[in-house]
Every structure is written in structure tokens, then in C-alpha cells.
PDB file of N, CA and C in Angstrom:
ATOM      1  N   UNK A   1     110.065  84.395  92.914  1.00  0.00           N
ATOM      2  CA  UNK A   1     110.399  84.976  94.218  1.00  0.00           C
ATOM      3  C   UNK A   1     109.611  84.258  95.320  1.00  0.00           C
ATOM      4  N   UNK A   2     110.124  84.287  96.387  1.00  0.00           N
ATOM      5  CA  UNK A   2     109.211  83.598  97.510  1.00  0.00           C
ATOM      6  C   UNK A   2     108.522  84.393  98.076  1.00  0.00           C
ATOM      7  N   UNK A   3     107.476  84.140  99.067  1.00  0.00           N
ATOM      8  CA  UNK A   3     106.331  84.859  99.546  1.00  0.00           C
ATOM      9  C   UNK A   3     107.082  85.782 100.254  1.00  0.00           C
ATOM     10  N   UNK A   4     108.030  85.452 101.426  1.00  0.00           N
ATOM     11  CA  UNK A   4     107.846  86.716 102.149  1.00  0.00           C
ATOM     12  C   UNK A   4     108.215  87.990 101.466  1.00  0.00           C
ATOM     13  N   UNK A   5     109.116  87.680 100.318  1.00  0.00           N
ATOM     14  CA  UNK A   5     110.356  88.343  99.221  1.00  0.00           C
ATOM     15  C   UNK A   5     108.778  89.574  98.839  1.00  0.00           C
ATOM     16  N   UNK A   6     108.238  88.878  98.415  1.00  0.00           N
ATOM     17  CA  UNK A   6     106.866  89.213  97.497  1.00  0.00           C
ATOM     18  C   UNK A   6     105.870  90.260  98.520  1.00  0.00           C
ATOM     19  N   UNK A   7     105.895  89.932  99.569  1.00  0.00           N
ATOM     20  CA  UNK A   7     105.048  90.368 100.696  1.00  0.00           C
ATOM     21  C   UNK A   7     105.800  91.770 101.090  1.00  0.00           C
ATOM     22  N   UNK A   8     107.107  91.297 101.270  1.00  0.00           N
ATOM     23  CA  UNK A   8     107.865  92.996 101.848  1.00  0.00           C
ATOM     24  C   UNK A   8     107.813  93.809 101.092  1.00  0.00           C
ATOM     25  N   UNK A   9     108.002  93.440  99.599  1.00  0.00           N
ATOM     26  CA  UNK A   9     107.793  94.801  98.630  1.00  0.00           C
ATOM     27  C   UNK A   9     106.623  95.449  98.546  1.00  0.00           C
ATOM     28  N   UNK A  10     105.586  94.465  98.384  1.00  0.00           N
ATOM     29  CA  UNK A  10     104.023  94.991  98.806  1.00  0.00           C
ATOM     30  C   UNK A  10     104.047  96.094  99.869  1.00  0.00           C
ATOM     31  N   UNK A  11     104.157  95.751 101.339  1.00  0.00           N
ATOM     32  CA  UNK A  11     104.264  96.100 102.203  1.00  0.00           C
ATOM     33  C   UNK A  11     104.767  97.589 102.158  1.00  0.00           C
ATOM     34  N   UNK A  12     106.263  97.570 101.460  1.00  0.00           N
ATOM     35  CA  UNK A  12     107.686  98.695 101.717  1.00  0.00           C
ATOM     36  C   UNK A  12     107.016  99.154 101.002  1.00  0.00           C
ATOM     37  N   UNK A  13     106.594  99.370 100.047  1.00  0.00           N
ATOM     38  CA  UNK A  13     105.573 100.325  98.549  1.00  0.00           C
ATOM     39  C   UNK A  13     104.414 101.370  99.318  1.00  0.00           C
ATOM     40  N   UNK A  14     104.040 100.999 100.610  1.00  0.00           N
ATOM     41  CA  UNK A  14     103.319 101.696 100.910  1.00  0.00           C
ATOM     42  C   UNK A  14     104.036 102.921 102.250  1.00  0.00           C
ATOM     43  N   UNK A  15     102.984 104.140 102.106  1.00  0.00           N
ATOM     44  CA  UNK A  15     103.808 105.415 102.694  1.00  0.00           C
ATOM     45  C   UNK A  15     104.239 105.001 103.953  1.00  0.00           C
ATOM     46  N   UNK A  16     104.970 105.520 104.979  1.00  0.00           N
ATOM     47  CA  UNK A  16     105.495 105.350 106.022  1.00  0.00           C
ATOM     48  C   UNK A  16     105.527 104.551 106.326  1.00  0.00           C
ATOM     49  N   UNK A  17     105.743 102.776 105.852  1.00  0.00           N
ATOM     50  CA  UNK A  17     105.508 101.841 106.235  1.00  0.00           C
ATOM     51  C   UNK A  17     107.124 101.518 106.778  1.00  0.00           C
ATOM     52  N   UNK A  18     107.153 100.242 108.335  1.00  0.00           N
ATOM     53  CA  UNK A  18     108.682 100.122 108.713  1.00  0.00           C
ATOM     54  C   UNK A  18     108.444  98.365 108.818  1.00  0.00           C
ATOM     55  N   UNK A  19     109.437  97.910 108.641  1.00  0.00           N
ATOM     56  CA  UNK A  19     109.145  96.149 109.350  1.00  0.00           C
ATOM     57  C   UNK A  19     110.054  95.977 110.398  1.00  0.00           C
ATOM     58  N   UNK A  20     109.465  95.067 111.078  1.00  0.00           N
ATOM     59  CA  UNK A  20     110.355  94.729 112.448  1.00  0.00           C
ATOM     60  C   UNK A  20     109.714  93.728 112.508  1.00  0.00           C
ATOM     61  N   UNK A  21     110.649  92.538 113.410  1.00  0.00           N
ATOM     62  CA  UNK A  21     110.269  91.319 114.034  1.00  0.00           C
ATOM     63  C   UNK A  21     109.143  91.737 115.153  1.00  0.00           C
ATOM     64  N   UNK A  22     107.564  90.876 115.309  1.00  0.00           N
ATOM     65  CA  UNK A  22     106.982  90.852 116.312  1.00  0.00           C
ATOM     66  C   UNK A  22     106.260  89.586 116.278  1.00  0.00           C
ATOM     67  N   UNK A  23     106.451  89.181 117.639  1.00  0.00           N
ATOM     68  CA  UNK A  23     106.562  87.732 118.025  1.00  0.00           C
ATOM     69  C   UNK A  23     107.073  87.125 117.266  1.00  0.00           C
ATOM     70  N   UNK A  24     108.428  87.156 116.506  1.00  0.00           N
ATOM     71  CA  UNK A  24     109.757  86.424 115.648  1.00  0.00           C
ATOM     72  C   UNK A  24     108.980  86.449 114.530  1.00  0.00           C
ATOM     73  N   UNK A  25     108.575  86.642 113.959  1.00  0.00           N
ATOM     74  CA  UNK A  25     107.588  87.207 112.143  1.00  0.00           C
ATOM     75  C   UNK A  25     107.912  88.263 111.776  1.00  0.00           C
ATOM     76  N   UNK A  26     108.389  88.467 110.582  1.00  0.00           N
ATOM     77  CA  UNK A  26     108.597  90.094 110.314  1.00  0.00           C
ATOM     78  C   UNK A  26     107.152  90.576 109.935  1.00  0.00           C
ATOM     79  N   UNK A  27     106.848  91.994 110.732  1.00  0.00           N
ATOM     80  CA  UNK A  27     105.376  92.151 110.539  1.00  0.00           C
ATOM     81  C   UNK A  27     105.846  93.702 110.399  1.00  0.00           C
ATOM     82  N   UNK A  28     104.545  94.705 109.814  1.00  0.00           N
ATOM     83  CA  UNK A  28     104.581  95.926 109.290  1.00  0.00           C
ATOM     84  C   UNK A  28     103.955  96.801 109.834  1.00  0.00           C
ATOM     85  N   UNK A  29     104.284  98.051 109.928  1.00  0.00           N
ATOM     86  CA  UNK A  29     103.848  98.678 110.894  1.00  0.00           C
ATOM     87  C   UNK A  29     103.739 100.430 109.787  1.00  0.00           C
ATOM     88  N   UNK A  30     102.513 101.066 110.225  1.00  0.00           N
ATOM     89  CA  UNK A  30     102.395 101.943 109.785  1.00  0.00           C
ATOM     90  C   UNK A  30     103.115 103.062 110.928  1.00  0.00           C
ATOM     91  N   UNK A  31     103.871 104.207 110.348  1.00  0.00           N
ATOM     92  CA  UNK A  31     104.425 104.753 111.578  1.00  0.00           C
ATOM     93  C   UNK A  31     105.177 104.185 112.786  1.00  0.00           C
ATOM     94  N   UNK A  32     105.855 103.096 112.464  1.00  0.00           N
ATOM     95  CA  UNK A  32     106.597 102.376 113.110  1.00  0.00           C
ATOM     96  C   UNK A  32     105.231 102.308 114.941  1.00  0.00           C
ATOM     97  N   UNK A  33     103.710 102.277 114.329  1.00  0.00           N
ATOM     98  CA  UNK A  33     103.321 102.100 115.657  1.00  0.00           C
ATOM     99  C   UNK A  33     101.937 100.913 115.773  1.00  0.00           C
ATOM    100  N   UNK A  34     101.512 100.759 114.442  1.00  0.00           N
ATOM    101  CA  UNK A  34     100.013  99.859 114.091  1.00  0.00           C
ATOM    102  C   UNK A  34     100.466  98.720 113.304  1.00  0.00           C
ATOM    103  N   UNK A  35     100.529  97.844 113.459  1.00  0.00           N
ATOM    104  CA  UNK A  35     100.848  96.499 112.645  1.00  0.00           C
ATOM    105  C   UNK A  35      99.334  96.789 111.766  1.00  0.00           C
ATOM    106  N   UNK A  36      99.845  96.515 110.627  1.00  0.00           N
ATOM    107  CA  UNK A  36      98.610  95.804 109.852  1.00  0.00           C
ATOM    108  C   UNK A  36      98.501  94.790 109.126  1.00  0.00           C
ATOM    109  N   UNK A  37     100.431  94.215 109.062  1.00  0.00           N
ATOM    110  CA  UNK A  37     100.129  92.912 108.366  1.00  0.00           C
ATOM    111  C   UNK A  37     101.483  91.982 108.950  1.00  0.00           C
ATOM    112  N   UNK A  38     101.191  90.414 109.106  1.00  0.00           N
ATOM    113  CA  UNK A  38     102.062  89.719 109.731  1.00  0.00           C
ATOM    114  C   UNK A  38     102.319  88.560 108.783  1.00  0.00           C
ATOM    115  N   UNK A  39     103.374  88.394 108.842  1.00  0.00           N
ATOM    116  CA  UNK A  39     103.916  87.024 107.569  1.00  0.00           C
ATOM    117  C   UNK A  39     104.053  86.043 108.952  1.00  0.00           C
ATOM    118  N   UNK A  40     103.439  84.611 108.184  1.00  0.00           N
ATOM    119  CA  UNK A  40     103.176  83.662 109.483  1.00  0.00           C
ATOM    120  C   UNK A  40     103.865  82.737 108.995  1.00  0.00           C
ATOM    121  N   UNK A  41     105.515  82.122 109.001  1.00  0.00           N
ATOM    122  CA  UNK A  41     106.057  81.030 108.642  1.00  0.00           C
ATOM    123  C   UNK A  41     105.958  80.106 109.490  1.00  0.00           C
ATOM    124  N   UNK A  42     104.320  79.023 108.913  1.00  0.00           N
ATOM    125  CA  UNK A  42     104.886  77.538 110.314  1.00  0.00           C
ATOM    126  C   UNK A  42     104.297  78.596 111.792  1.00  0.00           C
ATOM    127  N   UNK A  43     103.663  79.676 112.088  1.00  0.00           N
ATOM    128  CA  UNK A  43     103.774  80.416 113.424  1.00  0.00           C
ATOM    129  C   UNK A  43     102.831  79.636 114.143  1.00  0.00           C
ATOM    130  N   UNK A  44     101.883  78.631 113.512  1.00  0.00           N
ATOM    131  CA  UNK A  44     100.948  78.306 114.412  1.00  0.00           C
ATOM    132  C   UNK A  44     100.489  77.157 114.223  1.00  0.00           C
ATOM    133  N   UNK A  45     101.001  76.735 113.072  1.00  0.00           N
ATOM    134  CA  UNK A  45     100.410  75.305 112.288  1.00  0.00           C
ATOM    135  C   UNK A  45     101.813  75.380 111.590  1.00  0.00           C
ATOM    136  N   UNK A  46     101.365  74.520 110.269  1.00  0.00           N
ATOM    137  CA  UNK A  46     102.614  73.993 109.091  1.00  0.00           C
ATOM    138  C   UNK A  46     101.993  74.472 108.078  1.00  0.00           C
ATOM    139  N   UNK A  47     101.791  75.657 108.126  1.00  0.00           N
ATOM    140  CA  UNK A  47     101.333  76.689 106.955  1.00  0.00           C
ATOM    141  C   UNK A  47     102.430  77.620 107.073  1.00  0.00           C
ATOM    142  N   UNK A  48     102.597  78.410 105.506  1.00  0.00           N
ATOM    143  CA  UNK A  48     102.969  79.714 105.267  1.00  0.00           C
ATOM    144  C   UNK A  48     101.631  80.863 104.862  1.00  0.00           C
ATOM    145  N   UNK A  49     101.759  81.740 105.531  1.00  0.00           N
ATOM    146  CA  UNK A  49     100.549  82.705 105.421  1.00  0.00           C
ATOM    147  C   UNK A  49     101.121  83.892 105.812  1.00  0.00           C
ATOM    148  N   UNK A  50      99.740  84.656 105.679  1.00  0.00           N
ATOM    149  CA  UNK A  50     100.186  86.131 105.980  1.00  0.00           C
ATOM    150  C   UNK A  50      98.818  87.000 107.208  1.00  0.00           C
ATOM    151  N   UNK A  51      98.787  87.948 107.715  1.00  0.00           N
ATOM    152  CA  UNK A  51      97.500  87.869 108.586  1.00  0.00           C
ATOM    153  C   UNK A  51      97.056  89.479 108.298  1.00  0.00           C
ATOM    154  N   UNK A  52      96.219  89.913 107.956  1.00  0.00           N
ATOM    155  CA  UNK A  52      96.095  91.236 107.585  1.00  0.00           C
ATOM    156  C   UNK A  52      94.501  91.964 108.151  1.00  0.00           C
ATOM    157  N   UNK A  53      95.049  93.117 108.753  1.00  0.00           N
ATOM    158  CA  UNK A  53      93.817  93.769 109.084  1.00  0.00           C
ATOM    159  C   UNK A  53      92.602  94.094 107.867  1.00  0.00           C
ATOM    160  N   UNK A  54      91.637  94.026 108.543  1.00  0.00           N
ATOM    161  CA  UNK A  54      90.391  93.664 107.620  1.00  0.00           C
ATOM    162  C   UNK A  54      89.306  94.837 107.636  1.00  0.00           C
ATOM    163  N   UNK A  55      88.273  95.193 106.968  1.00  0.00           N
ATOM    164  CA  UNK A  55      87.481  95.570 107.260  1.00  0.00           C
ATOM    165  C   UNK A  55      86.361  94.936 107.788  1.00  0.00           C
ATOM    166  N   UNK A  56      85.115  95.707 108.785  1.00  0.00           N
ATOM    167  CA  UNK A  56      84.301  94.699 109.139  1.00  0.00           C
ATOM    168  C   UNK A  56      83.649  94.128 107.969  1.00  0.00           C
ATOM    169  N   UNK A  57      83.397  92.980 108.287  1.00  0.00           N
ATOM    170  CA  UNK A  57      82.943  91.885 107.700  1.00  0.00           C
ATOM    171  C   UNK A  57      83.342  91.223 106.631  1.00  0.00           C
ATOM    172  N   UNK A  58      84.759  91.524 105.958  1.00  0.00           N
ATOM    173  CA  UNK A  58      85.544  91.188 104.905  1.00  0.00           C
ATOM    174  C   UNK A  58      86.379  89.514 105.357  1.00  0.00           C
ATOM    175  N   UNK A  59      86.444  89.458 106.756  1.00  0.00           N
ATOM    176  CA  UNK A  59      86.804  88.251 106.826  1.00  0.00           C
ATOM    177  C   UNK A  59      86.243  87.467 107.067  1.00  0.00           C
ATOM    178  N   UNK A  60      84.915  86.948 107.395  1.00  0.00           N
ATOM    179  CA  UNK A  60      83.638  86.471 107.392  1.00  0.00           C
ATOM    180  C   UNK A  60      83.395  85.911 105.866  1.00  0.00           C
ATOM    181  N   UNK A  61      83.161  87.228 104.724  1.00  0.00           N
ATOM    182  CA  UNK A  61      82.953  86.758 103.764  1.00  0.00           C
ATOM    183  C   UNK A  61      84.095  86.163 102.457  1.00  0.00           C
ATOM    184  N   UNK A  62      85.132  86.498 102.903  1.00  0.00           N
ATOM    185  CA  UNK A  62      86.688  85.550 102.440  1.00  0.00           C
ATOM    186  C   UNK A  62      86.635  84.652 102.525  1.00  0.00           C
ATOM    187  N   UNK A  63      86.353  84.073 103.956  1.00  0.00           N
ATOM    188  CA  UNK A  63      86.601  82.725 104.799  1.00  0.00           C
ATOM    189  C   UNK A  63      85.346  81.567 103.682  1.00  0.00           C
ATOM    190  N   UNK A  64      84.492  82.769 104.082  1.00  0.00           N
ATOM    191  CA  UNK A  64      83.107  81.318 103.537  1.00  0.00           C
ATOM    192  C   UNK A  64      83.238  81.456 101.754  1.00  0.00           C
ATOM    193  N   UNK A  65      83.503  82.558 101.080  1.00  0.00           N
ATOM    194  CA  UNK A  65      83.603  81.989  99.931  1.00  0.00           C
ATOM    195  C   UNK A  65      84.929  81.151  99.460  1.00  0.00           C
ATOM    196  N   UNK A  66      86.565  81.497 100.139  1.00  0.00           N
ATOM    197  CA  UNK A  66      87.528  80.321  99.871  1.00  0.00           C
ATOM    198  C   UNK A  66      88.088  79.820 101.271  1.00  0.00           C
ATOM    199  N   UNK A  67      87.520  79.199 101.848  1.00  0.00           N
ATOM    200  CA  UNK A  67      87.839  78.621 102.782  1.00  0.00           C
ATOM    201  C   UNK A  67      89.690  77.797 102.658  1.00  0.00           C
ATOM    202  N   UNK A  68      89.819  77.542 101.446  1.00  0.00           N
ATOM    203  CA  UNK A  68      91.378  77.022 100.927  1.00  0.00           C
ATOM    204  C   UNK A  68      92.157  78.069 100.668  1.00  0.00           C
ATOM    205  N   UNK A  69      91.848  79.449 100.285  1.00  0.00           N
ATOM    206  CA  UNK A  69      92.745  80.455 100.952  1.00  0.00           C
ATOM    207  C   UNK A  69      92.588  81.003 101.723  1.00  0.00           C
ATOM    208  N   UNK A  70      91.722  81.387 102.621  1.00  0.00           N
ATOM    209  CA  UNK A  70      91.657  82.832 103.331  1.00  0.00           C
ATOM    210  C   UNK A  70      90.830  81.856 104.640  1.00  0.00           C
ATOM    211  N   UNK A  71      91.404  82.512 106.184  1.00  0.00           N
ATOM    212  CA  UNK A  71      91.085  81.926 107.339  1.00  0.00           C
ATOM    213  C   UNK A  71      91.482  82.861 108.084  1.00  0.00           C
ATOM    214  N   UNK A  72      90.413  82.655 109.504  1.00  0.00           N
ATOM    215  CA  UNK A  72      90.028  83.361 110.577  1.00  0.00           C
ATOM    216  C   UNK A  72      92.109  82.940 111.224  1.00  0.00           C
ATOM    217  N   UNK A  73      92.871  83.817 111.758  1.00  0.00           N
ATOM    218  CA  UNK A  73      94.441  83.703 112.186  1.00  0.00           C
ATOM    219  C   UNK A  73      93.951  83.686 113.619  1.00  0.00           C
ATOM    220  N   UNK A  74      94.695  82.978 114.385  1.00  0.00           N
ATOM    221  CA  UNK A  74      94.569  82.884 116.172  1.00  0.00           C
ATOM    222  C   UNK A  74      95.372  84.382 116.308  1.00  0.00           C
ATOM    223  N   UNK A  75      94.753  84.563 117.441  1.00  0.00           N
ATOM    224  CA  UNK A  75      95.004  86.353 118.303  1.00  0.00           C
ATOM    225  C   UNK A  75      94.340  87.073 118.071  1.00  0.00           C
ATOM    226  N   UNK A  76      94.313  87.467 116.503  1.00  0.00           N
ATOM    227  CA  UNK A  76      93.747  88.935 115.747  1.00  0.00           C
ATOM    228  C   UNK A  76      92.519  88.748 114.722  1.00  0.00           C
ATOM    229  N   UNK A  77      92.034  87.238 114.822  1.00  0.00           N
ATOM    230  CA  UNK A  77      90.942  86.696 114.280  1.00  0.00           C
ATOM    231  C   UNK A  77      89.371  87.225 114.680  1.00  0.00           C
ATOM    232  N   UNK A  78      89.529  87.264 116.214  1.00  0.00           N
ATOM    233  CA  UNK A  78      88.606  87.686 116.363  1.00  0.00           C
ATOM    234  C   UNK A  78      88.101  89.326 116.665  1.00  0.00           C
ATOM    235  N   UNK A  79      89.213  90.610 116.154  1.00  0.00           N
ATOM    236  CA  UNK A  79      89.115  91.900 115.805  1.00  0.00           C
ATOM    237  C   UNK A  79      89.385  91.788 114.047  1.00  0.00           C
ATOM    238  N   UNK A  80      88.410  90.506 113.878  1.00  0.00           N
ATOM    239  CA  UNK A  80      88.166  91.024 112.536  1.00  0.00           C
ATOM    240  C   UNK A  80      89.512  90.482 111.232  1.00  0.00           C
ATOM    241  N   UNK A  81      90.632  90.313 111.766  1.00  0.00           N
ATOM    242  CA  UNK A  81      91.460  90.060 110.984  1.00  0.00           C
ATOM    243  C   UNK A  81      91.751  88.747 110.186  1.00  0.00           C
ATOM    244  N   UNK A  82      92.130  89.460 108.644  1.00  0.00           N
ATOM    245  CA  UNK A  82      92.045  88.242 107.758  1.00  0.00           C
ATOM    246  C   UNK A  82      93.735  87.095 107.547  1.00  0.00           C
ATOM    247  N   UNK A  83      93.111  85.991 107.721  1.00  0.00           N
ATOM    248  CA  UNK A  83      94.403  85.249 107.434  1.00  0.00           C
ATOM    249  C   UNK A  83      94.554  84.807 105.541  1.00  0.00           C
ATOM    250  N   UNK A  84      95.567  84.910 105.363  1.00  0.00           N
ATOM    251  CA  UNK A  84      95.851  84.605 103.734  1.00  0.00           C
ATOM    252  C   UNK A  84      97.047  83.642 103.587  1.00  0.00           C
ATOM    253  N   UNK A  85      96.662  82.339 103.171  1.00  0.00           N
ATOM    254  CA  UNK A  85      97.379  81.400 102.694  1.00  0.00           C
ATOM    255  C   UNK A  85      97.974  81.906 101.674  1.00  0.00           C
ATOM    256  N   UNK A  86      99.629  81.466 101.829  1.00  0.00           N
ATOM    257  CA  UNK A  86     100.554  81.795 100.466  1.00  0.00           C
ATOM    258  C   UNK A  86     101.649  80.483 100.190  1.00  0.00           C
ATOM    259  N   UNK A  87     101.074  79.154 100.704  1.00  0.00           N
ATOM    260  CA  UNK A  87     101.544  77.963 100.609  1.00  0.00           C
ATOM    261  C   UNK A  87     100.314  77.555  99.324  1.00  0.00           C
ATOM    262  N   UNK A  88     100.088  77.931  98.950  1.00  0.00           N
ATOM    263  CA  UNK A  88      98.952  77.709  97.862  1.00  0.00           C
ATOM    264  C   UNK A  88      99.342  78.374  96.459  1.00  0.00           C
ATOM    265  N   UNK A  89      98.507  78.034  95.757  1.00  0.00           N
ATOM    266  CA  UNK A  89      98.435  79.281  93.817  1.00  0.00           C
ATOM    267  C   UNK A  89      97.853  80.480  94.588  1.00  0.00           C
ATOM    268  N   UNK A  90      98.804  81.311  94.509  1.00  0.00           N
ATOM    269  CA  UNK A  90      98.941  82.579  95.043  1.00  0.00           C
ATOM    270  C   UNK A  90      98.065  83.962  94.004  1.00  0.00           C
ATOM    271  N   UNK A  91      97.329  84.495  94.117  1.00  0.00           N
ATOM    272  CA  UNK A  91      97.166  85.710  93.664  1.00  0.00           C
ATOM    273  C   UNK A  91      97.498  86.748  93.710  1.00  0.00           C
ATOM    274  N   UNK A  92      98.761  87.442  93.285  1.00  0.00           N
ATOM    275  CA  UNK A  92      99.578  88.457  94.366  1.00  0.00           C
ATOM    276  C   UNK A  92      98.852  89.611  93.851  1.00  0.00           C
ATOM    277  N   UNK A  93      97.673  89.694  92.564  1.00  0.00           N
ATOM    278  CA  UNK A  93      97.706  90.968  92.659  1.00  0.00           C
ATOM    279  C   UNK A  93      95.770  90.973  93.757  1.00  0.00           C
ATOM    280  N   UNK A  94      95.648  89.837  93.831  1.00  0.00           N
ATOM    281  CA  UNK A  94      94.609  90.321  94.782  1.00  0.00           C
ATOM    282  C   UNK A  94      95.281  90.301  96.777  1.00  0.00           C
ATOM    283  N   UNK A  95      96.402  89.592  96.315  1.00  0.00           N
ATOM    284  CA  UNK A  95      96.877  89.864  97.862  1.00  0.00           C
ATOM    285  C   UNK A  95      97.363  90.729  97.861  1.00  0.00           C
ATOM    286  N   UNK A  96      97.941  91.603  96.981  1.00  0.00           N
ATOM    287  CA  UNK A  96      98.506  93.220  96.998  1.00  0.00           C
ATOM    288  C   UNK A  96      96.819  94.128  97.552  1.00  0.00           C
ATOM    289  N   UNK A  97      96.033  93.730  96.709  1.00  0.00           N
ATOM    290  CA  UNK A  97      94.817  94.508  96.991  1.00  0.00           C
ATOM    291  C   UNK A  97      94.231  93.887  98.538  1.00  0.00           C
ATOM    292  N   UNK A  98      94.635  92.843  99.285  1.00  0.00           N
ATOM    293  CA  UNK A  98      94.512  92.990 100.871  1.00  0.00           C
ATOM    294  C   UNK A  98      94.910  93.696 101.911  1.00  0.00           C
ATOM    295  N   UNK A  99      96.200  93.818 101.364  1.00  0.00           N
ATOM    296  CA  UNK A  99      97.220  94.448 101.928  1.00  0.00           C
ATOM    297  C   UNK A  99      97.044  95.819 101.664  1.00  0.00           C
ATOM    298  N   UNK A 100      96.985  96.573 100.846  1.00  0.00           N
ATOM    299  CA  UNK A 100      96.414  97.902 100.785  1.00  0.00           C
ATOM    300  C   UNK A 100      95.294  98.048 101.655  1.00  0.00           C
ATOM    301  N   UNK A 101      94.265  97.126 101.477  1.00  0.00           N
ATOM    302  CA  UNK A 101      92.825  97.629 102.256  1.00  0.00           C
ATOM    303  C   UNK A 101      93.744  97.411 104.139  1.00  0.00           C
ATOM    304  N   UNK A 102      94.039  96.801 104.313  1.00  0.00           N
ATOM    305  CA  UNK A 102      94.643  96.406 105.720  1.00  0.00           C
ATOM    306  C   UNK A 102      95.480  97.704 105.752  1.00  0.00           C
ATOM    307  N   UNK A 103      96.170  98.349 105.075  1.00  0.00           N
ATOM    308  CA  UNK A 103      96.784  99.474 105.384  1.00  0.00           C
ATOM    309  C   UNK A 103      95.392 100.408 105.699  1.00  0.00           C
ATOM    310  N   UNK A 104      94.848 100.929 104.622  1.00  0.00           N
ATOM    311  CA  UNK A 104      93.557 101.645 105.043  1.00  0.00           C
ATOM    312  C   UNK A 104      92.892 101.445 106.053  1.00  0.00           C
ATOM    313  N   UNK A 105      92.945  99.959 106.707  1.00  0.00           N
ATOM    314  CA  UNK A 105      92.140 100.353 108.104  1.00  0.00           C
ATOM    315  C   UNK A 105      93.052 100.593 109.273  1.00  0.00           C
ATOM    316  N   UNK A 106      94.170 100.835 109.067  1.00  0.00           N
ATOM    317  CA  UNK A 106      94.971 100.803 109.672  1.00  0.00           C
ATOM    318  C   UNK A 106      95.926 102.592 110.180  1.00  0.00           C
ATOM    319  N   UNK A 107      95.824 102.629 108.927  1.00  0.00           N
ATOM    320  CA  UNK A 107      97.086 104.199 108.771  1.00  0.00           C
ATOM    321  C   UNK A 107      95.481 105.028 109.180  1.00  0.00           C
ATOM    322  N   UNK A 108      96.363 106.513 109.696  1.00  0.00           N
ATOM    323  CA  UNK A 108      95.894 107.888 109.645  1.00  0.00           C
ATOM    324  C   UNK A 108      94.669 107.978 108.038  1.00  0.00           C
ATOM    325  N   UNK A 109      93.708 108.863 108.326  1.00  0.00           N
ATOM    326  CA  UNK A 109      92.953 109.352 107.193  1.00  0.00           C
ATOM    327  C   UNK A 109      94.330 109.853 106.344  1.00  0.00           C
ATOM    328  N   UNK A 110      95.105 110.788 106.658  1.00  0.00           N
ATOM    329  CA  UNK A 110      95.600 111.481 105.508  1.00  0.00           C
ATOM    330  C   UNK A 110      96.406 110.271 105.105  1.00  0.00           C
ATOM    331  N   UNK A 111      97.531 109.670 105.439  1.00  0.00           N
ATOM    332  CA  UNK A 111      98.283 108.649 104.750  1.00  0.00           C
ATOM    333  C   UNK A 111      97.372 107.613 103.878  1.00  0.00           C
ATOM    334  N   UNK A 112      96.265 107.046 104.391  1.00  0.00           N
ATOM    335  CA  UNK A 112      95.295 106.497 103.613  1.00  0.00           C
ATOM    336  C   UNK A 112      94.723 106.822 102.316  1.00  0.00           C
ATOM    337  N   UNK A 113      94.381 108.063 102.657  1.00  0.00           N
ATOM    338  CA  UNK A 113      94.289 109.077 101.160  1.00  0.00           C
ATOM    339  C   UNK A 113      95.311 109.019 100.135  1.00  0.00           C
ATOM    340  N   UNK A 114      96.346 109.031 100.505  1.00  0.00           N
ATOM    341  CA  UNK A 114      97.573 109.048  99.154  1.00  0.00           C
ATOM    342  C   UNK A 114      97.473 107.734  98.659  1.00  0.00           C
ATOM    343  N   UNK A 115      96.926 106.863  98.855  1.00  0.00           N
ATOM    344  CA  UNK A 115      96.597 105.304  97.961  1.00  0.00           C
ATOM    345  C   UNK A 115      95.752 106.237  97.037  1.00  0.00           C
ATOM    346  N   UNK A 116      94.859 106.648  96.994  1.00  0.00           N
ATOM    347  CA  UNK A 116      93.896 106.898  95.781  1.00  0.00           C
ATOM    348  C   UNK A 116      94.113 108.108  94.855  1.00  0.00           C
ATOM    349  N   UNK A 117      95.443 108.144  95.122  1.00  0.00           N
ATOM    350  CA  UNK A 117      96.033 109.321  93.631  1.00  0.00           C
ATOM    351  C   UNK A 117      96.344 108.010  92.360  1.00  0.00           C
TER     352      UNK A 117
END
């Protein structure tokens, strides 16, 4: 399957989650109102990636231990947000586990909570 194929199901799997085009990327939105994650085809360079809200200091320490996957994304780089190469050997079940944490900083306490049943 291809990344974005791979990325929306991730994404759609989680509670109230909607996608819509923002800035021409299909990106995800909790409650159709908080993006927390953006698929980046080519959006800024000649990469395929993805850009996902982070916790503090999780993209700091991504960046410096794989610098060949994981990078600071222009806009939302500097509130912390993590960029994830998927033009690379992909890990989907640790990029599934980004994407969850990026929902968590993202969604309501209670929607957040239903990840840990």
C-alpha cells in the first residue's frame, strides 16, 4: 500500500477523527477543528512525509537520534511539531504510535482517554 493509503487508515481508526484538504494536503482533524497530522507530498522539498503534533521535547529528541527519518517541518516546527519521512524503510507500527501520541496532544482529555482501553 502507499503511504498516504497507510496514513488515512491510521488516522480514520482514531475517535472523531475527519480529513480535509489544508493547504492542498489531506490533513486530520480531531472534531473536524485541531489538525494533528499533515501528509506532505513534495509540499516543501522532494520528499514524501507526514508532520505530526508532538509532545514537548519529543521532536528535539527524534530529530537528533534519526536525523534520516524524523525532522523539524517548516510552519509547525517550531510549536514543537514532528516531521516523519515516509520516502524511506518505513516503520508503520512506530509511525502508528506517532500518530496516536499527536492525537493525544491534540484531542479533548475525554476522547484521548478512549486510546487506553
Amino acid at each position: 500500500m502507499d503511504p498516504l493509503s497507510l496514513l488515512r487508515e491510521t488516522c480514520l481508526a482514531l475517535p472523531e477523527v475527519e480529513e480535509r484538504l489544508s493547504h492542498g494536503e489531506p490533513t486530520w482533524f480531531v472534531r473536524g477543528r485541531k489538525a494533528f497530522v499533515m501528509y506532505a507530498d513534495h509540499h516543501h522539498d522532494d520528499r514524501v512525509a507526514c508532520w505530526c503534533a508532538a509532545p514537548p521535547g519529543a521532536q528535539e529528541e527524534m530529530v537528533a537520534a534519526e536525523p534520516d527519518r524524523f525532522f523539524r517541518p517548516p510552519y509547525v516546527g517550531h510549536r514543537g511539531w514532528l516531521g516523519v519521512y515516509l520516502d524511506v524503510r518505513v516503520d508503520w507500527d512506530e509511525v502508528r504510535a506517532v500518530v496516536r501520541e499527536a492525537y493525544r496532544v491534540v484531542a479533548p482529555k475525554s476522547l484521548a482517554a478512549r486510546l487506553e482501553g
